[in-house]
N, C-alpha and C. Protein backbone atom coordinates (compact mmCIF):
# COMPACT_ATOMS: atom_id res chain seq x y z
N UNK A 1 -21.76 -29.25 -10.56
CA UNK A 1 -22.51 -28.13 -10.03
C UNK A 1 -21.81 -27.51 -8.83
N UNK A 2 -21.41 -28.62 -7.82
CA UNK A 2 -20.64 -27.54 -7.10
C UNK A 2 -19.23 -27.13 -7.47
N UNK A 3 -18.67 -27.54 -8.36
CA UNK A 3 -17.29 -26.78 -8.70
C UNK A 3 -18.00 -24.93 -9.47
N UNK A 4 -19.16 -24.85 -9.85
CA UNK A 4 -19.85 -23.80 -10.25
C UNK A 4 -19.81 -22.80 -9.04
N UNK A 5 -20.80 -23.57 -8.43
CA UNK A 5 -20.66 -22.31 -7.66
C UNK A 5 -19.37 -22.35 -6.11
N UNK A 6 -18.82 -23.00 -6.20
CA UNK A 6 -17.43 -22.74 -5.65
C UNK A 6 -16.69 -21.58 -6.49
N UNK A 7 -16.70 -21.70 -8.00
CA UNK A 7 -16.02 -20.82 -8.30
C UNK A 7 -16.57 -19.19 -8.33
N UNK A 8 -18.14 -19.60 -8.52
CA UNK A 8 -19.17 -18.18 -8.45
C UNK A 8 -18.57 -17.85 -7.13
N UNK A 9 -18.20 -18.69 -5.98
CA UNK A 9 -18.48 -17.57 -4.49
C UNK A 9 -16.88 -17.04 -4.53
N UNK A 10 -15.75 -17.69 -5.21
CA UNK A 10 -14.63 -17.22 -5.28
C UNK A 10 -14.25 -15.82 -6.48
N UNK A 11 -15.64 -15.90 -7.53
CA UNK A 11 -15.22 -14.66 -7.78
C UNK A 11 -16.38 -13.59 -7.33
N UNK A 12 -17.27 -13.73 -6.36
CA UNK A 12 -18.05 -12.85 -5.84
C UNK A 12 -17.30 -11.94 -4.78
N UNK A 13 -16.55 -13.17 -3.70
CA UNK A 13 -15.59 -12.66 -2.67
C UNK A 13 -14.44 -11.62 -3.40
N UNK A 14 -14.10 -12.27 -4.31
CA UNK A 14 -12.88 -11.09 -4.52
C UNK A 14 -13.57 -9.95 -5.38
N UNK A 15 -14.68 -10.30 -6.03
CA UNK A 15 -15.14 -8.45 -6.53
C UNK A 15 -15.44 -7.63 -5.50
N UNK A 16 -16.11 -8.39 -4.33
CA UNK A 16 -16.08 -7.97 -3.17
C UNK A 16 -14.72 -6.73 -2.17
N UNK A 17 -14.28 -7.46 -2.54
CA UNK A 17 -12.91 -7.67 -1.72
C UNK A 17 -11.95 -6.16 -2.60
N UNK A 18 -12.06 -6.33 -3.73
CA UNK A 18 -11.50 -5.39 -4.96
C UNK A 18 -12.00 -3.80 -4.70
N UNK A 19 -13.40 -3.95 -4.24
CA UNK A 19 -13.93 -2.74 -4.19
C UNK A 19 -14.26 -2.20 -2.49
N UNK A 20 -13.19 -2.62 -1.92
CA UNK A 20 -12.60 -2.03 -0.71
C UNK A 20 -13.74 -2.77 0.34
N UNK A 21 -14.42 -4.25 0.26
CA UNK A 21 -14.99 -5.15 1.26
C UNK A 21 -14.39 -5.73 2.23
N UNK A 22 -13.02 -5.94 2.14
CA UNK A 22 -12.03 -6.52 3.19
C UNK A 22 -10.99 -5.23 3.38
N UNK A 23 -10.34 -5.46 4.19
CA UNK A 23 -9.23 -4.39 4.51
C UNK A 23 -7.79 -5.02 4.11
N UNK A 24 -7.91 -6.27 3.41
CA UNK A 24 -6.24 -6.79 3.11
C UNK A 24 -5.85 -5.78 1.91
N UNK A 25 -4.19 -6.02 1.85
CA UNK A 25 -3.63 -5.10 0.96
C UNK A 25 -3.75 -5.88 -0.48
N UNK A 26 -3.93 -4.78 -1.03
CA UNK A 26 -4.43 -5.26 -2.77
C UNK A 26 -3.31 -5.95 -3.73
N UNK A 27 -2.35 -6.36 -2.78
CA UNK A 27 -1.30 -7.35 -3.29
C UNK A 27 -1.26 -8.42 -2.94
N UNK A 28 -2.17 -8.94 -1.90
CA UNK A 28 -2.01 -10.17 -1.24
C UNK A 28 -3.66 -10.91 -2.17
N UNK A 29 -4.59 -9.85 -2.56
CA UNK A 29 -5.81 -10.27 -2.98
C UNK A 29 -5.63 -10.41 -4.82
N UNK A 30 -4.48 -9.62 -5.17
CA UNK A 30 -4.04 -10.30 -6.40
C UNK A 30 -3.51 -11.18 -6.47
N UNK A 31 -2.70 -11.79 -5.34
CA UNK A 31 -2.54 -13.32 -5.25
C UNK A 31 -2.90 -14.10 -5.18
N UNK A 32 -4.09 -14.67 -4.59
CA UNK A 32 -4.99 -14.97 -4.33
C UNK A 32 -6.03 -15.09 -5.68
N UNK A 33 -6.29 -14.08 -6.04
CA UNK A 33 -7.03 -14.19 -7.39
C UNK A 33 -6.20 -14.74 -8.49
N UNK A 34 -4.93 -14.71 -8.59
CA UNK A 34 -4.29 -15.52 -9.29
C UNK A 34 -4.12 -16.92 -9.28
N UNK A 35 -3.80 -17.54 -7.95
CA UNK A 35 -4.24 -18.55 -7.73
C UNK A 35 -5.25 -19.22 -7.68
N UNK A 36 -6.55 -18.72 -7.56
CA UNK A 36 -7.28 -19.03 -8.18
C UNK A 36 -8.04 -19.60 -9.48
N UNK A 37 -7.48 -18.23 -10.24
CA UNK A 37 -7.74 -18.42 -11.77
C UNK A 37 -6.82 -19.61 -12.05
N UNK A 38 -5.73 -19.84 -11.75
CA UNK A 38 -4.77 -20.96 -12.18
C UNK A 38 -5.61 -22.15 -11.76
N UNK A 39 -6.35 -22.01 -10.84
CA UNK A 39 -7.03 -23.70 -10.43
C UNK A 39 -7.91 -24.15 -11.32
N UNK A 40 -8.64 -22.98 -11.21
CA UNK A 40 -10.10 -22.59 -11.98
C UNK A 40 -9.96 -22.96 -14.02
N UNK A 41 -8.80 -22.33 -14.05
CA UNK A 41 -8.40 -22.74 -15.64
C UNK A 41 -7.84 -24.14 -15.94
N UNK A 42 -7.17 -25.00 -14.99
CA UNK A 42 -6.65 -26.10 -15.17
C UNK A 42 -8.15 -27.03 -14.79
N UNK A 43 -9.10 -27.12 -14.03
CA UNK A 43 -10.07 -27.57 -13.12
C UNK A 43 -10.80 -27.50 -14.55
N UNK A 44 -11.10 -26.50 -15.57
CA UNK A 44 -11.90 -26.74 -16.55
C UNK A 44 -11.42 -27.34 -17.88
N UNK A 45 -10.23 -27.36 -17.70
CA UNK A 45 -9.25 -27.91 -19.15
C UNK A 45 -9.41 -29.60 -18.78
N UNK A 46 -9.16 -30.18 -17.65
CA UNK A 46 -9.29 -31.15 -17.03
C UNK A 46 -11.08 -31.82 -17.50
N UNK A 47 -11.72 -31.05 -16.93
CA UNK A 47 -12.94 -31.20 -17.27
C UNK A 47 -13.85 -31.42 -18.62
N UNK A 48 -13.62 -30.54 -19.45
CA UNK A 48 -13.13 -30.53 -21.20
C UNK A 48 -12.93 -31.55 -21.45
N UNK A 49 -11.49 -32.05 -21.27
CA UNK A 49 -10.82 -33.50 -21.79
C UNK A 49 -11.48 -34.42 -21.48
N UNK A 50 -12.24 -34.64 -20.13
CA UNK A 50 -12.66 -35.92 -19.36
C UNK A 50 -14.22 -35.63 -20.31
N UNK A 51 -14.42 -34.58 -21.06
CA UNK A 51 -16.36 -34.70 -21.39
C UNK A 51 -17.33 -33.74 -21.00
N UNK A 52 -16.92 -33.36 -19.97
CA UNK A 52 -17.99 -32.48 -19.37
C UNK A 52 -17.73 -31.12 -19.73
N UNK A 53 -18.72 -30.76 -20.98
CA UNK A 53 -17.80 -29.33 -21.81
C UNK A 53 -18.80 -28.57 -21.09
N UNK A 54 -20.04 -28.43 -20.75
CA UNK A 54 -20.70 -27.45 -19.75
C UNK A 54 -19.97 -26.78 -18.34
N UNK A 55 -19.59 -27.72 -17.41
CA UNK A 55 -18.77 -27.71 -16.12
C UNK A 55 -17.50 -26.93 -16.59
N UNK A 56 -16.92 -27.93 -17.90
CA UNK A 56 -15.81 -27.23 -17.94
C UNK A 56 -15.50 -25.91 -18.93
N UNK A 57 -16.76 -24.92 -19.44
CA UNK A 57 -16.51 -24.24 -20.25
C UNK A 57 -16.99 -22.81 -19.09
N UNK A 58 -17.28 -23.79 -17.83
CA UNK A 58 -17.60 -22.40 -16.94
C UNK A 58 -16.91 -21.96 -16.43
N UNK A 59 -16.08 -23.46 -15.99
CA UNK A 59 -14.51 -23.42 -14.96
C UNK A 59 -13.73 -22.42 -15.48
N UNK A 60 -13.68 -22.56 -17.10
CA UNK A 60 -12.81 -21.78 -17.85
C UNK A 60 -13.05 -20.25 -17.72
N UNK A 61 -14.26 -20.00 -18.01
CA UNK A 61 -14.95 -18.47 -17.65
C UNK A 61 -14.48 -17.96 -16.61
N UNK A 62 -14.83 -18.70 -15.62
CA UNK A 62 -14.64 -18.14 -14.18
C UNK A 62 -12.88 -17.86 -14.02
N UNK A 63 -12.23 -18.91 -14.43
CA UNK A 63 -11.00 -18.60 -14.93
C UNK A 63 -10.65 -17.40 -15.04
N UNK A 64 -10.97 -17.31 -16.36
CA UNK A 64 -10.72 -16.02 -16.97
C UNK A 64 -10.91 -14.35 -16.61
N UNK A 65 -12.13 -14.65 -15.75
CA UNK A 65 -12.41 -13.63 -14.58
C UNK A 65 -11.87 -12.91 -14.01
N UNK A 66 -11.39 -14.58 -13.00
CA UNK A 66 -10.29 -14.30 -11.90
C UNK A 66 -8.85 -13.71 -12.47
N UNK A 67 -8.58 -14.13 -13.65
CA UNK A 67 -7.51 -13.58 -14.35
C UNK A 67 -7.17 -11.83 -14.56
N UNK A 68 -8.39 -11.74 -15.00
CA UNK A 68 -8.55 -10.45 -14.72
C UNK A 68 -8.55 -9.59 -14.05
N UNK A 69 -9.25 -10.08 -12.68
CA UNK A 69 -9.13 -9.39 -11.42
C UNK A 69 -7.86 -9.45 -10.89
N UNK A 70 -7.14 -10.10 -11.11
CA UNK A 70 -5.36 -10.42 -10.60
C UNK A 70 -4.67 -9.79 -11.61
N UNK A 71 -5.11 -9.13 -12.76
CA UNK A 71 -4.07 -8.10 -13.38
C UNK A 71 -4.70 -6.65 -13.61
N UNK A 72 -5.65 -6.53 -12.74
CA UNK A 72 -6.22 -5.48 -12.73
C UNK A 72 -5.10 -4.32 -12.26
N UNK A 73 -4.92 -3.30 -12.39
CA UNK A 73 -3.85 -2.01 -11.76
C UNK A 73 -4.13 -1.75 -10.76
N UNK A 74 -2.64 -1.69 -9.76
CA UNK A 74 -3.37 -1.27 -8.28
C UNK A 74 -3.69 0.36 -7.87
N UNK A 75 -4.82 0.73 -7.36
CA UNK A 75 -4.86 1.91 -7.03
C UNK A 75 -3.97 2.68 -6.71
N UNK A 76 -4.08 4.10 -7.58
CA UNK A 76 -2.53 4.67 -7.13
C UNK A 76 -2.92 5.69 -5.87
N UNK A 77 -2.28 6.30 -5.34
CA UNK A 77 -2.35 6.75 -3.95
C UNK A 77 -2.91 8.05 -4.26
N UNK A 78 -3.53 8.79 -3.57
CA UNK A 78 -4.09 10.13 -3.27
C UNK A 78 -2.67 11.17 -3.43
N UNK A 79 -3.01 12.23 -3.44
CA UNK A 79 -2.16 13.93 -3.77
C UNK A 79 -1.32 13.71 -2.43
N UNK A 80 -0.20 13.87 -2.11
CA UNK A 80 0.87 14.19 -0.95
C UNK A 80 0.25 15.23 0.25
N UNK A 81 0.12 14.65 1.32
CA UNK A 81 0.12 15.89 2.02
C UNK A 81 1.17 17.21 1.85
N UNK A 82 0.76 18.33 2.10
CA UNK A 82 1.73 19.05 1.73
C UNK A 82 2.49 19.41 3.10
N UNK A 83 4.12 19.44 3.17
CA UNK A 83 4.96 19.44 3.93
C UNK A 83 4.73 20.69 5.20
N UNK A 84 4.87 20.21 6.24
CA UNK A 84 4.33 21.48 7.28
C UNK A 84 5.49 23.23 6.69
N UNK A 85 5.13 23.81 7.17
CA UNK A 85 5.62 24.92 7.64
C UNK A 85 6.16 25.18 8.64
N UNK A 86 7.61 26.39 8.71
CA UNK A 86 7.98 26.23 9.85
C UNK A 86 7.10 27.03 10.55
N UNK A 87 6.35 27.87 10.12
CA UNK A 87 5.07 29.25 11.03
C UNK A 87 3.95 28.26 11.93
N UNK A 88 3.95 27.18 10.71
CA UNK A 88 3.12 26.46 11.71
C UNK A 88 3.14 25.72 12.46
N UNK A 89 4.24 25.30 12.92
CA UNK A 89 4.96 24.27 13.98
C UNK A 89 5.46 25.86 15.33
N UNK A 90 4.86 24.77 16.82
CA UNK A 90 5.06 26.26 17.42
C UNK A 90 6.65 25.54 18.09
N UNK A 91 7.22 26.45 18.97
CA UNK A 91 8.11 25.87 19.13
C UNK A 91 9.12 24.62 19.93
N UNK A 92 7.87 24.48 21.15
CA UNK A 92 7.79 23.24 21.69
C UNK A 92 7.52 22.21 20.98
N UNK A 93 7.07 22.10 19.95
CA UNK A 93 6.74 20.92 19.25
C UNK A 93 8.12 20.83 18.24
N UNK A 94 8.48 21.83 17.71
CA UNK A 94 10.00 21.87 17.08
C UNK A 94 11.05 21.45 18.09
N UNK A 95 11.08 21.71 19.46
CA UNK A 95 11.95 20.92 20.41
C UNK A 95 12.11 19.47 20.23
N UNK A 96 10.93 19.03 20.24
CA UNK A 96 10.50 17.63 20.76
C UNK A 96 10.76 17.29 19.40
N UNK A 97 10.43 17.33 17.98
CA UNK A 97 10.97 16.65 16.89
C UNK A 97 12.36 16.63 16.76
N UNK A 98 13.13 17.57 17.28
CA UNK A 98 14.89 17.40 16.89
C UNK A 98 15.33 16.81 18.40
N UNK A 99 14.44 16.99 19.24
CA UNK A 99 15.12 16.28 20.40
C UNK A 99 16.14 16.93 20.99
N UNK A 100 15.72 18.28 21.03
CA UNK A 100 16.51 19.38 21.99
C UNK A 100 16.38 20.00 23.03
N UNK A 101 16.80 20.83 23.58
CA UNK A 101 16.07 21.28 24.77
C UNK A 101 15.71 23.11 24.68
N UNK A 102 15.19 23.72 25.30
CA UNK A 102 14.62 24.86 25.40
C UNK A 102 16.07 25.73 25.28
N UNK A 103 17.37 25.37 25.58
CA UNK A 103 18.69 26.02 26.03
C UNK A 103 19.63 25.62 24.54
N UNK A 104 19.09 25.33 23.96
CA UNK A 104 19.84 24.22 22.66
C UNK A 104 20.53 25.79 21.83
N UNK A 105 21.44 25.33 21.60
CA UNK A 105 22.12 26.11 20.37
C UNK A 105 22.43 25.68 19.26
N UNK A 106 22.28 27.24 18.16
CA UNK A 106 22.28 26.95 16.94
C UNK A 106 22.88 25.39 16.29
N UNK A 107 24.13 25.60 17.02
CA UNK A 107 24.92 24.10 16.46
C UNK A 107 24.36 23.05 17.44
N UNK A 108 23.96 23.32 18.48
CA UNK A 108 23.20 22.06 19.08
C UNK A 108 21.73 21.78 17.52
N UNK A 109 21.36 22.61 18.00
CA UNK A 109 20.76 22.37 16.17
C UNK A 109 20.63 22.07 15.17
N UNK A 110 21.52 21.66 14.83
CA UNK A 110 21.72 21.63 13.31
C UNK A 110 22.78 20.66 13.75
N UNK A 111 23.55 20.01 14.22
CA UNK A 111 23.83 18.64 14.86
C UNK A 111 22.74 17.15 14.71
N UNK A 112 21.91 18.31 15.80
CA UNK A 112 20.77 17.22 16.03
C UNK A 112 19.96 16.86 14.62
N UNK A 113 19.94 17.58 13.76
CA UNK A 113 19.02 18.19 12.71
C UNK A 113 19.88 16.80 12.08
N UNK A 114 20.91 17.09 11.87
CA UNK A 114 21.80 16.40 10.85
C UNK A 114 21.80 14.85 10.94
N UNK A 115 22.10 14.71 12.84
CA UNK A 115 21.97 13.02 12.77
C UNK A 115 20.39 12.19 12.63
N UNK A 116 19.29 13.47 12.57
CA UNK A 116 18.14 12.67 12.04
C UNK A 116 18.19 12.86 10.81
N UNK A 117 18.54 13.41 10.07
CA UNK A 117 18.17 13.19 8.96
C UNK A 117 19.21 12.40 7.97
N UNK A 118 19.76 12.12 8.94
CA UNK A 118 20.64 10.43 8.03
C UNK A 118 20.12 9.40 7.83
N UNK A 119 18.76 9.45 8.82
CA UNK A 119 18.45 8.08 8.89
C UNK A 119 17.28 8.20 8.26
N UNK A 120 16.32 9.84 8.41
CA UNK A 120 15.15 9.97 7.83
C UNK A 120 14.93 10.23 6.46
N UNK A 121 16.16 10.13 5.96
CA UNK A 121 16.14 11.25 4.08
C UNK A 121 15.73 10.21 3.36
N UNK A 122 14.97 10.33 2.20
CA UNK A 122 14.28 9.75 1.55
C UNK A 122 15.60 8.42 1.10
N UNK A 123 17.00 8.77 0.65
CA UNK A 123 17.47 8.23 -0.11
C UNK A 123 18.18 7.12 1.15
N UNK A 124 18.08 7.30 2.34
CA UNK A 124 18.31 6.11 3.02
C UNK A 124 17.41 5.35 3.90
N UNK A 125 15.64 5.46 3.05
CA UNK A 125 14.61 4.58 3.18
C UNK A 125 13.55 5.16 3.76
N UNK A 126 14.04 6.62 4.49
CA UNK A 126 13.10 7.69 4.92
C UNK A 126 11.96 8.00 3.89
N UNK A 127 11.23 8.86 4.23
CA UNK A 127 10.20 9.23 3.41
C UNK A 127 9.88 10.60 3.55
N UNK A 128 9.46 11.42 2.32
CA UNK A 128 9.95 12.60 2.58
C UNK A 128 9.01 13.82 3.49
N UNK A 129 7.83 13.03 3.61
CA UNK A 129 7.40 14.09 4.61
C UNK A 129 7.59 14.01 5.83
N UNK A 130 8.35 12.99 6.58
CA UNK A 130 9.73 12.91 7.68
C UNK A 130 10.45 13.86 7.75
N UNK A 131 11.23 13.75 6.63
CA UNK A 131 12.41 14.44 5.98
C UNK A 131 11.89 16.19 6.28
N UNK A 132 10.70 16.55 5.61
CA UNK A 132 9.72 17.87 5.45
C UNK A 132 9.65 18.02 7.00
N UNK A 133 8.99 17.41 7.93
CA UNK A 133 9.11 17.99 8.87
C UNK A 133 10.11 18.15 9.87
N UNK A 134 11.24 17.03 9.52
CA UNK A 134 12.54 17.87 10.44
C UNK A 134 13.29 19.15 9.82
N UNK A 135 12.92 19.51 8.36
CA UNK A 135 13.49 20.75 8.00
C UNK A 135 12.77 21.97 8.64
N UNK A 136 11.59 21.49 8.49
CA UNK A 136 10.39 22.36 9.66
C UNK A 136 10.92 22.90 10.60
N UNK A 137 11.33 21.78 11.61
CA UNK A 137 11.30 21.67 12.68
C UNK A 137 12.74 22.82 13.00
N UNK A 138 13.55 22.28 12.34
CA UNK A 138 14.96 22.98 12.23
C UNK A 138 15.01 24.50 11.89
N UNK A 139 13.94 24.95 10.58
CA UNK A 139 13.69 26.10 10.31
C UNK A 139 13.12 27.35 11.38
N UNK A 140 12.42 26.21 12.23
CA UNK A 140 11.25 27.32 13.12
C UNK A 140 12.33 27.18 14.16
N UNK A 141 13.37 26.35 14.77
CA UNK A 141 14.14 26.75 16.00
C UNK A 141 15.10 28.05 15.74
N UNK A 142 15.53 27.81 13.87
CA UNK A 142 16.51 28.82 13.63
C UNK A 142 16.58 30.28 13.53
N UNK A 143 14.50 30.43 13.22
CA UNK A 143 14.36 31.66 13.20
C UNK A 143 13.99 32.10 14.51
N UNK A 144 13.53 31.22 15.51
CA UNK A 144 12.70 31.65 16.62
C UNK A 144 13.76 31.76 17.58
C-alpha cells in the first residue's frame, strides 16, 4: 500500500509540475519522470514475480504513466519578437549599443559594429535578435 501511493504522489507531482506548477526546466522534469518510471516498472515486475500481482500490476501502471509523461514533446516556444527598427531606437541608445561616442565616425562605426558582431552573429553562438539590434543600432547612427 505504500509503494501505491508513493507512486500516486510521484505521478500527481509531476502532472503537476508538467502543467507549469514548478518553475524547473521541462528537461530536468523529463528526467526525473523517467527515472521514475524505470523504478516504478522494475518495483512492479519484482513484485509480480515475488506474488503480489495487485501491488505489482499498479507499480506497472504507474510505470507506464510516468513513461509517458517523460516522452511527452517539449513545448515549443512562442512567435519571435520582431527585430527593432532603426526609427525606433533614438540615438543615444544606438550610442550606447555599439559603444561609441556622440563624435564617432562613420568608420568609427562600422568598426565598432563589426567587432560586435563577431561575437554576437547567430553562427558564432549569438542569437539573432542581438545580432537585429546591433544592425539597428548601426542603421540609425548611419542615417542620423
Amino acid at each position: 500500500m505504500t509503494w501505491l501511493l508513493i507512486a500516486a504522489a510521484a505521478v500527481a507531482l509531476l502532472v503537476w509540475a508538467g502543467r507549469g506548477g514548478l518553475k524547473a526546466p521541462r528537461r530536468e522534469w523529463r528526467l526525473i519522470a523517467g527515472g521514475l518510471a524505470l523504478t516504478a516498472l522494475v518495483a512492479g515486475i519484482l513484485s509480480v514475480i515475488r506474488g503480489g500481482w495487485i501491488l505489482g500490476l499498479m507499480l506497472l501502471s504507474a510505470g507506464l504513466a510516468l513513461a509517458g509523461l517523460a516522452r511527452s514533446p517539449a513545448p515549443r516556444p512562442g512567435p519571435a519578437p520582431s527585430p527593432p527598427t532603426p526609427e525606433a531606437m533614438s540615438l543615444n541608445e544606438a550610442r550606447s549599443v555599439l559603444g561609441v561616442g556622440p563624435d564617432a565616425s562613420r568608420e568609427d562605426i562600422l568598426e565598432a559594429h563589426a567587432r560586435l558582431i563577431r561575437r554576437t552573429h547567430p553562427d558564432a553562438g549569438g542569437t539573432d535578435g542581438l545580432a537585429a539590434h546591433l544592425n539597428a543600432a548601426r542603421d540609425r547612427l548611419l542615417e542620423g
